[in-house]
Protein backbone atom coordinates (compact mmCIF):
# COMPACT_ATOMS: atom_id res chain seq x y z
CA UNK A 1 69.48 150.69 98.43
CA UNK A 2 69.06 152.63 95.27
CA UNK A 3 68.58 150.06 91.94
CA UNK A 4 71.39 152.21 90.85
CA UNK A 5 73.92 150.44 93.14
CA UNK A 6 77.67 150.92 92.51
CA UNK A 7 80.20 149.20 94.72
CA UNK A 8 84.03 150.56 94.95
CA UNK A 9 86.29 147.89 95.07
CA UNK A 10 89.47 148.62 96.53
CA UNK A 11 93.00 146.58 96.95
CA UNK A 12 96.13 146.93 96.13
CA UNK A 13 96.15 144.39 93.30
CA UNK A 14 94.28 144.05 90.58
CA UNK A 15 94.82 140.50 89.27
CA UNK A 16 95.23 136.84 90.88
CA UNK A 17 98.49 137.20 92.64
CA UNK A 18 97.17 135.49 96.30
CA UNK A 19 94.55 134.38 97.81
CA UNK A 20 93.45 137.90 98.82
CA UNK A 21 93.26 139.01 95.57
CA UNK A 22 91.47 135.55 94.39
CA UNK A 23 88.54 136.63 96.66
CA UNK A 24 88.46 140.29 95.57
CA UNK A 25 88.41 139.47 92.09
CA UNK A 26 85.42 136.85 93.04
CA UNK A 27 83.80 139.04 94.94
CA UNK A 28 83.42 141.80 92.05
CA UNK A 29 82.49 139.09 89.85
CA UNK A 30 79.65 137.85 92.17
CA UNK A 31 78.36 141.65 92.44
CA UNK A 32 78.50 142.26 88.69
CA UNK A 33 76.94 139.35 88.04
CA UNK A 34 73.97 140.57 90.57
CA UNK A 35 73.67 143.86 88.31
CA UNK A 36 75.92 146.19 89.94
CA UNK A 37 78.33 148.55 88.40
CA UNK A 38 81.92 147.51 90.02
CA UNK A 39 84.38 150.39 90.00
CA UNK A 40 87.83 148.92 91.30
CA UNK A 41 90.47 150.76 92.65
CA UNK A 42 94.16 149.51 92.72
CA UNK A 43 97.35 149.95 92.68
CA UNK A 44 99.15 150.18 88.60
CA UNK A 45 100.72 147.26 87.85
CA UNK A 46 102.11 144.91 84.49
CA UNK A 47 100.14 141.83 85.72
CA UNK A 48 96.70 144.13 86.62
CA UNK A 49 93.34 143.12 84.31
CA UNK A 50 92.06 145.62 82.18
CA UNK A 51 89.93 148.18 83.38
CA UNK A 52 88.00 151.31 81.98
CA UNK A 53 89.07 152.90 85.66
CA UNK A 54 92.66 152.34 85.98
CA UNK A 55 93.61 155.87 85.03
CA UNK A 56 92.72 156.22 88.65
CA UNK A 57 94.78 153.51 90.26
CA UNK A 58 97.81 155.12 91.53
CA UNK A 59 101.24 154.73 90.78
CA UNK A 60 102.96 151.09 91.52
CA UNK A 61 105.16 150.61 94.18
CA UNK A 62 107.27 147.25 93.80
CA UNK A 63 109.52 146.34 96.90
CA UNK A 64 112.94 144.21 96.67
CA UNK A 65 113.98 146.13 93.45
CA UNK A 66 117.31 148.37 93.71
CA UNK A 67 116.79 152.25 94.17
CA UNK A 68 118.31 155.17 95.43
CA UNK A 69 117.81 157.32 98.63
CA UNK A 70 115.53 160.03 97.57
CA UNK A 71 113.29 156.84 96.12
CA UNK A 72 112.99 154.91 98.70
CA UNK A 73 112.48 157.53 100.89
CA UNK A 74 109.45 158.57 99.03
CA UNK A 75 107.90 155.05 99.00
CA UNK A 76 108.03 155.19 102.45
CA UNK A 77 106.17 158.13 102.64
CA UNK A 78 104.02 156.48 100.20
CA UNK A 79 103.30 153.85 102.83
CA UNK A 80 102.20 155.50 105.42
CA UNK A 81 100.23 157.77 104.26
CA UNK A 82 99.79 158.25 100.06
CA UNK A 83 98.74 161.80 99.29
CA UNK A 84 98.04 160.51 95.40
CA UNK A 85 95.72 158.07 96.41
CA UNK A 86 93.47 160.44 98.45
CA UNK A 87 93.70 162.43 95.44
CA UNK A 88 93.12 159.81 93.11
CA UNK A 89 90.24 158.31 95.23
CA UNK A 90 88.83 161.72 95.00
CA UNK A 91 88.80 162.14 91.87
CA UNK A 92 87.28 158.60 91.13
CA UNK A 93 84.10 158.90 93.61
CA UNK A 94 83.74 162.38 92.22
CA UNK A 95 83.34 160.62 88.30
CA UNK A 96 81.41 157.72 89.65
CA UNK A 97 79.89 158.20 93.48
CA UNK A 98 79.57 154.79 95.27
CA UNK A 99 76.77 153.72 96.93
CA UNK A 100 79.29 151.42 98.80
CA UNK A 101 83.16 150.98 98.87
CA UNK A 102 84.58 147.38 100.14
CA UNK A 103 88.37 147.26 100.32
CA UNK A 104 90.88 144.84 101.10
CA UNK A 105 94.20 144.54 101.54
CA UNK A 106 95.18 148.33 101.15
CA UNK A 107 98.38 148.61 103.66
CA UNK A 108 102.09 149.11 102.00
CA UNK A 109 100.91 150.43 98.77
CA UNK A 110 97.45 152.12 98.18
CA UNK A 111 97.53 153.07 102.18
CA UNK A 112 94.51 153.70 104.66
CA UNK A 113 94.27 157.30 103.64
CA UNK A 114 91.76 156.85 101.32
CA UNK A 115 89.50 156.17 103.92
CA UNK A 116 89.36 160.07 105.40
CA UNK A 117 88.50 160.95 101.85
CA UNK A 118 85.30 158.53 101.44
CA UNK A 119 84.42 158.70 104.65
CA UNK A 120 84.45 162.97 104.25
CA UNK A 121 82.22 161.94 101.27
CA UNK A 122 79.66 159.79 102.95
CA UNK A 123 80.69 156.64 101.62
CA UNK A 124 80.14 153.76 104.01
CA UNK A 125 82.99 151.82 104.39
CA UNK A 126 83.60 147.72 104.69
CA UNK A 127 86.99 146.09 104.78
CA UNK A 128 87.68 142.66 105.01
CA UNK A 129 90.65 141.70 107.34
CA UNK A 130 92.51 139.35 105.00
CA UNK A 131 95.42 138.93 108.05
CA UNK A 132 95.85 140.55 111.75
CA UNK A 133 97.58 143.74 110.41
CA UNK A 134 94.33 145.79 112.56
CA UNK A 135 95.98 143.88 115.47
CA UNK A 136 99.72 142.74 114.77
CA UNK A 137 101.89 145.36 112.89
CA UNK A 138 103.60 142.77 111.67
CA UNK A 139 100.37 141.27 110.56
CA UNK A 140 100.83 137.77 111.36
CA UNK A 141 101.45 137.12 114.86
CA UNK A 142 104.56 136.15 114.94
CA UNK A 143 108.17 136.25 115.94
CA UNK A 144 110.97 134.10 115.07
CA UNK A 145 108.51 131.15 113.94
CA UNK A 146 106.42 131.85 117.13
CA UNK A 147 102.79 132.90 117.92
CA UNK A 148 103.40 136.05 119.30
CA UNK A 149 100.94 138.49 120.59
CA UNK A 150 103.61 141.58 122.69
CA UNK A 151 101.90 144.17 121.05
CA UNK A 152 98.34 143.51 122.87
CA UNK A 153 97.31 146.30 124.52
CA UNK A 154 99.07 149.37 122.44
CA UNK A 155 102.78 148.13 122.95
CA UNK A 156 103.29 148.58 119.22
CA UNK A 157 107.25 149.36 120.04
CA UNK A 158 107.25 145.26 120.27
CA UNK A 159 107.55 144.97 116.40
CA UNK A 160 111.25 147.21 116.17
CA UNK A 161 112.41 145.96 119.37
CA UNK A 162 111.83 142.13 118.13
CA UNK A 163 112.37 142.82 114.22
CA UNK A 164 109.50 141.32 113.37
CA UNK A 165 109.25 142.54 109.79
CA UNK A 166 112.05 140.08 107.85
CA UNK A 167 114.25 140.40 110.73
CA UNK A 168 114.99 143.98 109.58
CA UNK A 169 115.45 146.90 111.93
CA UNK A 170 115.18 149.31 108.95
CA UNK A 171 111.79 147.53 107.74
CA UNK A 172 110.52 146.80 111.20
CA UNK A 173 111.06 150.43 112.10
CA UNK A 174 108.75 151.61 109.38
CA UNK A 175 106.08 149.43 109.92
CA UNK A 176 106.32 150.82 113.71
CA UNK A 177 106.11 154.72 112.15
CA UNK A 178 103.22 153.30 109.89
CA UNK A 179 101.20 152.27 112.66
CA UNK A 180 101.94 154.88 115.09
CA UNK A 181 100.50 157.41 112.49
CA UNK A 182 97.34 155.32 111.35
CA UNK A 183 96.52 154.82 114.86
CA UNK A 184 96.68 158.34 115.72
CA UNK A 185 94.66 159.05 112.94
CA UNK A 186 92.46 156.30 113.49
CA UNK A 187 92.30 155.41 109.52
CA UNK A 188 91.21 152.23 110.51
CA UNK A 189 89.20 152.33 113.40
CA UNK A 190 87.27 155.20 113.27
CA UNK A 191 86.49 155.28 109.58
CA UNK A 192 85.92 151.73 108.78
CA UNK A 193 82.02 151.22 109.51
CA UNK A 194 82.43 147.16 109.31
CA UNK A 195 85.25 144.74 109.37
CA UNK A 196 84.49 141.69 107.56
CA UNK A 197 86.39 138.06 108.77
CA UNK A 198 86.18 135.42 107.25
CA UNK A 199 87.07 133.48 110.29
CA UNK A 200 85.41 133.63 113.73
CA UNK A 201 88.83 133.06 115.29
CA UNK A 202 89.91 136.33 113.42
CA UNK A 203 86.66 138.02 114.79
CA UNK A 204 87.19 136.83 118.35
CA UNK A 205 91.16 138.20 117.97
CA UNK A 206 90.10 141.09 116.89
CA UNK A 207 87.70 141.72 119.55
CA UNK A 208 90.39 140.70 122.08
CA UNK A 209 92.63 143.02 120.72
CA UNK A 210 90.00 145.96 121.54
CA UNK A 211 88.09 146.02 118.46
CA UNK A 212 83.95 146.70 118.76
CA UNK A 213 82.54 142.71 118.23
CA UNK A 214 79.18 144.96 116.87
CA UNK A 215 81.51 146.59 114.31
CA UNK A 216 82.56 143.10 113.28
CA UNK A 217 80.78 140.79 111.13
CA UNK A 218 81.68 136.74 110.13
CA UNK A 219 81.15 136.18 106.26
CA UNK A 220 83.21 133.27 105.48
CA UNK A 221 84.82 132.77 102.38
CA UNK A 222 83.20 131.09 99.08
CA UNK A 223 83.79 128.23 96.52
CA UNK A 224 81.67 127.36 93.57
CA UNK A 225 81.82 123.69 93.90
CA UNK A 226 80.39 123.16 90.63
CA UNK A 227 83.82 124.45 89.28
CA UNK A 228 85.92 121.13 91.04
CA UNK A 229 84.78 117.50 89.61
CA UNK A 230 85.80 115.10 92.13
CA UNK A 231 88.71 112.14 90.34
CA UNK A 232 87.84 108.61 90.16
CA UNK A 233 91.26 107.90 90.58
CA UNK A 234 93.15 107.93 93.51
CA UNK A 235 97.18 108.40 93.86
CA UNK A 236 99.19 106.66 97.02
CA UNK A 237 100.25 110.39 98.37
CA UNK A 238 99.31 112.96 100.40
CA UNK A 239 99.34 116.53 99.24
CA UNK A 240 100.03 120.03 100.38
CA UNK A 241 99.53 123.01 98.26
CA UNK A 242 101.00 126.84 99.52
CA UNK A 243 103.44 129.12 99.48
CA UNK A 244 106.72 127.42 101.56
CA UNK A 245 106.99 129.27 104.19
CA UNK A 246 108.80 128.84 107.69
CA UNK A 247 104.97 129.45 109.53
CA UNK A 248 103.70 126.52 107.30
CA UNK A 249 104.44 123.80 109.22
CA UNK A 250 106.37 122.14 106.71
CA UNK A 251 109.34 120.87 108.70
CA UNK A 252 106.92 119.11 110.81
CA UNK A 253 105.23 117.53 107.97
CA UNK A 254 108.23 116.53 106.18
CA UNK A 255 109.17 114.83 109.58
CA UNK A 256 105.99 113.26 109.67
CA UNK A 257 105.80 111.82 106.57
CA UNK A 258 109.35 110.00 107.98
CA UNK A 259 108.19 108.72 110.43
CA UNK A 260 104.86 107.25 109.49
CA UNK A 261 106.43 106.34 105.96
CA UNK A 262 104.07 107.78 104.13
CA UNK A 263 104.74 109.57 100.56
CA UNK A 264 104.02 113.36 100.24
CA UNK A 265 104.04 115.75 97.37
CA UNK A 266 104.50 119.32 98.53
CA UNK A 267 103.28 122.29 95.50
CA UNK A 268 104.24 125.28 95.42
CA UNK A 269 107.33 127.87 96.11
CA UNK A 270 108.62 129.92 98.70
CA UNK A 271 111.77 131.10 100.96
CA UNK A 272 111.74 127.24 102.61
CA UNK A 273 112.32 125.56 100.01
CA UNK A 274 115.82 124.27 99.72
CA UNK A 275 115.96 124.06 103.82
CA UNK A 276 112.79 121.50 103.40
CA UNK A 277 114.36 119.90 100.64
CA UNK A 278 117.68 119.56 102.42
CA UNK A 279 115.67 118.30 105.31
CA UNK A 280 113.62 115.37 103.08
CA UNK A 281 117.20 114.37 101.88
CA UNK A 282 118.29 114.15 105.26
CA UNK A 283 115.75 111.59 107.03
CA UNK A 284 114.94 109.97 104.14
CA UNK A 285 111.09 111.18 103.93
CA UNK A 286 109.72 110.47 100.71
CA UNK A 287 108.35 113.96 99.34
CA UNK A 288 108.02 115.15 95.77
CA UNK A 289 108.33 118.72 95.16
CA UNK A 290 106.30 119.70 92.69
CA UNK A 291 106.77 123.40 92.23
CA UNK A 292 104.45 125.79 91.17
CA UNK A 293 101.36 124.35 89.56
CA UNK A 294 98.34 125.94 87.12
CA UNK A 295 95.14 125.52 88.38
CA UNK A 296 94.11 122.33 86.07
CA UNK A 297 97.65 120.55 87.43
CA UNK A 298 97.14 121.88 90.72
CA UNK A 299 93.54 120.51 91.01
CA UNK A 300 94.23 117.04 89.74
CA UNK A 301 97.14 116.75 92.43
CA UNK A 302 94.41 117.48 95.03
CA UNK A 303 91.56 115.54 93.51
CA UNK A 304 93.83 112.39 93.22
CA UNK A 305 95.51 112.20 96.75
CA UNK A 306 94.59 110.52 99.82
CA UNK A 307 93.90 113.97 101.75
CA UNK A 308 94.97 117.34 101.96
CA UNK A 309 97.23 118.34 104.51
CA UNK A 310 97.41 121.57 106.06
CA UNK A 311 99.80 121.65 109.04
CA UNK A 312 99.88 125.54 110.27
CA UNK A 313 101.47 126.66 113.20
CA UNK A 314 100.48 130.55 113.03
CA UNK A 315 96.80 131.93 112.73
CA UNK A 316 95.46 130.87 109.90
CA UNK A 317 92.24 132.82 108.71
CA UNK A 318 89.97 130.71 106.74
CA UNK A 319 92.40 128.87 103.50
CA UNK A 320 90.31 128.21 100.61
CA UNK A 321 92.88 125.45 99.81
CA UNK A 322 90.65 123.36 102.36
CA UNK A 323 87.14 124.56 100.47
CA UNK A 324 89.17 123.48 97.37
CA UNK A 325 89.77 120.27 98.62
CA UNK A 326 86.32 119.28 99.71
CA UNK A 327 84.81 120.56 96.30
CA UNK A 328 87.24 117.98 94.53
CA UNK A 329 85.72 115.29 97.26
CA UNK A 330 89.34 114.84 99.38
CA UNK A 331 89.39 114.73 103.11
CA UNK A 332 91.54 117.22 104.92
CA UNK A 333 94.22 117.10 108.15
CA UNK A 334 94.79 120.30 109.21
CA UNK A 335 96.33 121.81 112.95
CA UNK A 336 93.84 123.32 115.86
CA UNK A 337 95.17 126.60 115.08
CA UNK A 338 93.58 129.74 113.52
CA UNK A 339 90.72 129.18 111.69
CA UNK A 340 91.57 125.93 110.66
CA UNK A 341 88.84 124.01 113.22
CA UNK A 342 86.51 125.92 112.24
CA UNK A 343 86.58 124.23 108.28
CA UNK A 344 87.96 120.71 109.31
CA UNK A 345 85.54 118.76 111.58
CA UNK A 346 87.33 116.19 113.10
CA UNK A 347 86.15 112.08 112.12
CA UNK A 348 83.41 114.13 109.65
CA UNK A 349 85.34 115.71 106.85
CA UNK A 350 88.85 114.81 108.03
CA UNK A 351 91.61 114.82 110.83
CA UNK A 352 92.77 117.37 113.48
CA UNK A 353 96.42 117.77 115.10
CA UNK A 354 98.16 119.60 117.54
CA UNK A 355 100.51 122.08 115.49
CA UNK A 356 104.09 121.03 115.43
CA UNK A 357 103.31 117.96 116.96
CA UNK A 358 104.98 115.42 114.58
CA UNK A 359 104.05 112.30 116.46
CA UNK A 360 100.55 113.07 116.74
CA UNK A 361 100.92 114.24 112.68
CA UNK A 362 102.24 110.67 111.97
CA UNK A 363 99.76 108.95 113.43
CA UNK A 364 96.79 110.85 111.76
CA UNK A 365 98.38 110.26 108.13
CA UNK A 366 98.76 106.45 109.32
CA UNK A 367 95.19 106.17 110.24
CA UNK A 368 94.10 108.11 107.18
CA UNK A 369 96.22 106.20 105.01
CA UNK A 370 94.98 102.64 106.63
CA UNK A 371 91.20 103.42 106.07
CA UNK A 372 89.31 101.98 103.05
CA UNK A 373 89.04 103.99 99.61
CA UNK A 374 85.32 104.19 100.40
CA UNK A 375 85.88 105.69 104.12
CA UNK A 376 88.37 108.49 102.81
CA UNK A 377 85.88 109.28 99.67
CA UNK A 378 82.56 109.50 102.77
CA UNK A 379 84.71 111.99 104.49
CA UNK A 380 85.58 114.17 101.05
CA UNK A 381 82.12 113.99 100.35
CA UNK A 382 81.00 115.34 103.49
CA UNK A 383 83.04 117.54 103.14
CA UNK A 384 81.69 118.78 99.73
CA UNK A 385 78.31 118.58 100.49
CA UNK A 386 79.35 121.04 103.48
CA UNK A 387 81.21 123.71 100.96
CA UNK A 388 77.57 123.33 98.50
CA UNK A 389 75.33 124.23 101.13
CA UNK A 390 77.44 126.58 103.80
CA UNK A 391 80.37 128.03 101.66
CA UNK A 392 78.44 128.69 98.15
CA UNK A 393 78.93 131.81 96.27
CA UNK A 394 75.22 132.82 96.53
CA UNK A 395 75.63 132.46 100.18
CA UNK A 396 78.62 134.72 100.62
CA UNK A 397 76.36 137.10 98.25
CA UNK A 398 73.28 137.45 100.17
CA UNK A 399 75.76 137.21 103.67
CA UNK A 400 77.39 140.28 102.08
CA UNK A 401 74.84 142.08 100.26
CA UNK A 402 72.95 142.21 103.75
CA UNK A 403 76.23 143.60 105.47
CA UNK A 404 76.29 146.44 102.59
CA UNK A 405 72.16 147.63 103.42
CA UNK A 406 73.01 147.48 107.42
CA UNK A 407 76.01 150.32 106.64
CA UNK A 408 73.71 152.25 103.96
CA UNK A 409 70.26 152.56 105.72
């Protein structure tokens, strides 16, 4: 590469709304701090940073609020193909040429259609598949709580005849016509150059869904563990932190926490709640809900508890919540699902479990809740020596920075 190097960062948000965004935003700050000029590219929006480019960033589209026909029929348009942001993108490489563009999560709002325009342009092209939208329509595998994997093999129909977006024929539909028409195109698949996952599991999926493994390359996520200063103190709970959601696991935890009587604090919000809360009432399991938490609160909940719990029953890619975790010294118990094994080895840094297994769930809280203060803090620590010398920001860097020359030269 050129010492001029400029990389075009691309997602639909442009501030700390998700995890997705949490490693965009990282990832520009890890370049920038390496002395390249970051151009991002986003989608407008109240929340979004400042930026010198966002005159470029097209127009926001925000779903669940109330609008007419002619509106909504536009934003569907918007989603499966958006003519501004090819014109926008244009204009933007046109100011400031790339010698590199990385996007993210572009689907639903910027689109894929970006990618004919840079890749008309000569700009190599890396995406990193935050979920299995490549694969899944639906992006997460599932249907009606289940791992589900109908659409293997092109039978994309799968997602409208099973509702699988929200249990919406309308939306479900959509996301069928969305797909239908990137595939045709092949905006993903033949104008990507590399996929970046952060999992193998993800990279393994992906290559069983038809994907080229050579096109493919395993960079996993990052965590400056210099950030996280492990607590002295230690709390009588166990904790789980993420959005409340029905693919979670929760139900099964809450159970578990009944039945080994062991005290849990759940953070953070989502559709579930009330039905888990409802359910904690029910068989008496003690659990604190804590709500949404800042990242000071959030960390001292972690730092302080027994362990981490992470009890997934869909394909997890690679949570940083479990990085997190081991920076702040805290063993983990997560499910053999996803990506999960692959950050949770089992007697080392924590526990595994079957997913939605409550028995087997119970037993490993037990067990972690019967060993000494001194066992629990050996696994945490293995764990965050693990994260310092595997999962370090200069190693994502150089993991990435290599990626980028492979595409230019």
């Amino acid at each position: 590469m050129t010492s001029a190097r400029r990389l075009l960062a691309i997602n639909n948000y442009f501030y700390r709304r998700g995890g997705a965004e949490s490693v965009f935003l990282d990832h520009i700050d890890l370049f920038a701090d390496a002395g390249w000029d970051v151009v991002p590219f986003a989608m407008e929006h109240p929340d979004n940073l400042p930026s010198p480019w966002s005159e470029y960033f097209v127009s926001e589209i925000e779903y669940g609020r109330s609008s007419g026909p002619l509106t909504k029929a536009r934003q569907a348009a918007k989603i499966i193909f958006s003519l501004e942001a090819r014109r926008n993108i244009r204009a933007l490489i046109g100011r400031a040429p790339p010698s590199v563009a990385h996007a993210h999560n572009v689907y639903h709002h910027i689109s894929p259609s970006i990618f004919e325009v840079l890749k008309a342009e000569g700009v190599p092209i890396v995406m990193t598949a935050h979920d299995l939208k490549l694969a899944c329509p639906a992006y997460k595998m599932l249907n009606q709580g289940r791992v589900c994997e109908r659409c293997r093999g092109g039978g994309i129909h799968n997602v409208l005849l099973n509702r699988c977006v929200k249990d919406s024929a309308v939306l479900s539909g959509l996301v069928f016509m969305e797909t239908l028409v990137h595939r045709s195109f092949g905006l993903y698949r033949d104008k990507i150059d590399r996929l970046v996952t952060p999992s193998r599991f993800y990279r393994d999926k992906l290559v069983e869904w038809g994907w080229d493994a050579k096109r493919i390359a395993y960079i996993p996520n990052c965590i400056d563990a210099n950030q996280f200063t492990p607590w002295c103190h230690e709390g009588n709970y166990f904790v789980y932190a993420g959005r409340l959601a029905p693919e979670k696991g929760l139900a099964t935890l809450i159970r578990a926490a009944a039945l080994s009587r062991q005290r849990l604090v759940v953070a953070g919000t989502g559709p579930e709640e009330a039905a888990l809360r409802h359910l904690a009432e029910n068989i008496g399991a003690d659990v604190v809900f804590a709500g949404y938490l800042d990242k000071p609160e959030l960390k001292r909940l972690i730092g302080e508890a027994r362990a981490l719990v992470l009890p997934s029953e869909w394909y997890e890619n690679a949570p940083v919540s479990v990085l997190e975790a081991y920076a702040l010294g805290r063993p983990v118990i997560g499910t053999q699902i996803g990506g999960i094994p692959e950050l949770v080895v089992h007697s080392e840094t924590g526990v595994l479990v079957e997913p939605g297994n409550v028995a087997m769930l119970a037993d490993a809280l037990s067990v972690v809740a019967g060993m000494s203060r001194t066992e629990r803090n050996r696994l945490g620590a293995n764990g965050r020596n693990w994260v310092r010398q595997e999962f370090s920001p200069d190693k994502y860097r150089d993991r990435t920075m290599e990626l980028y020359d492979t595409v230019v030269n």
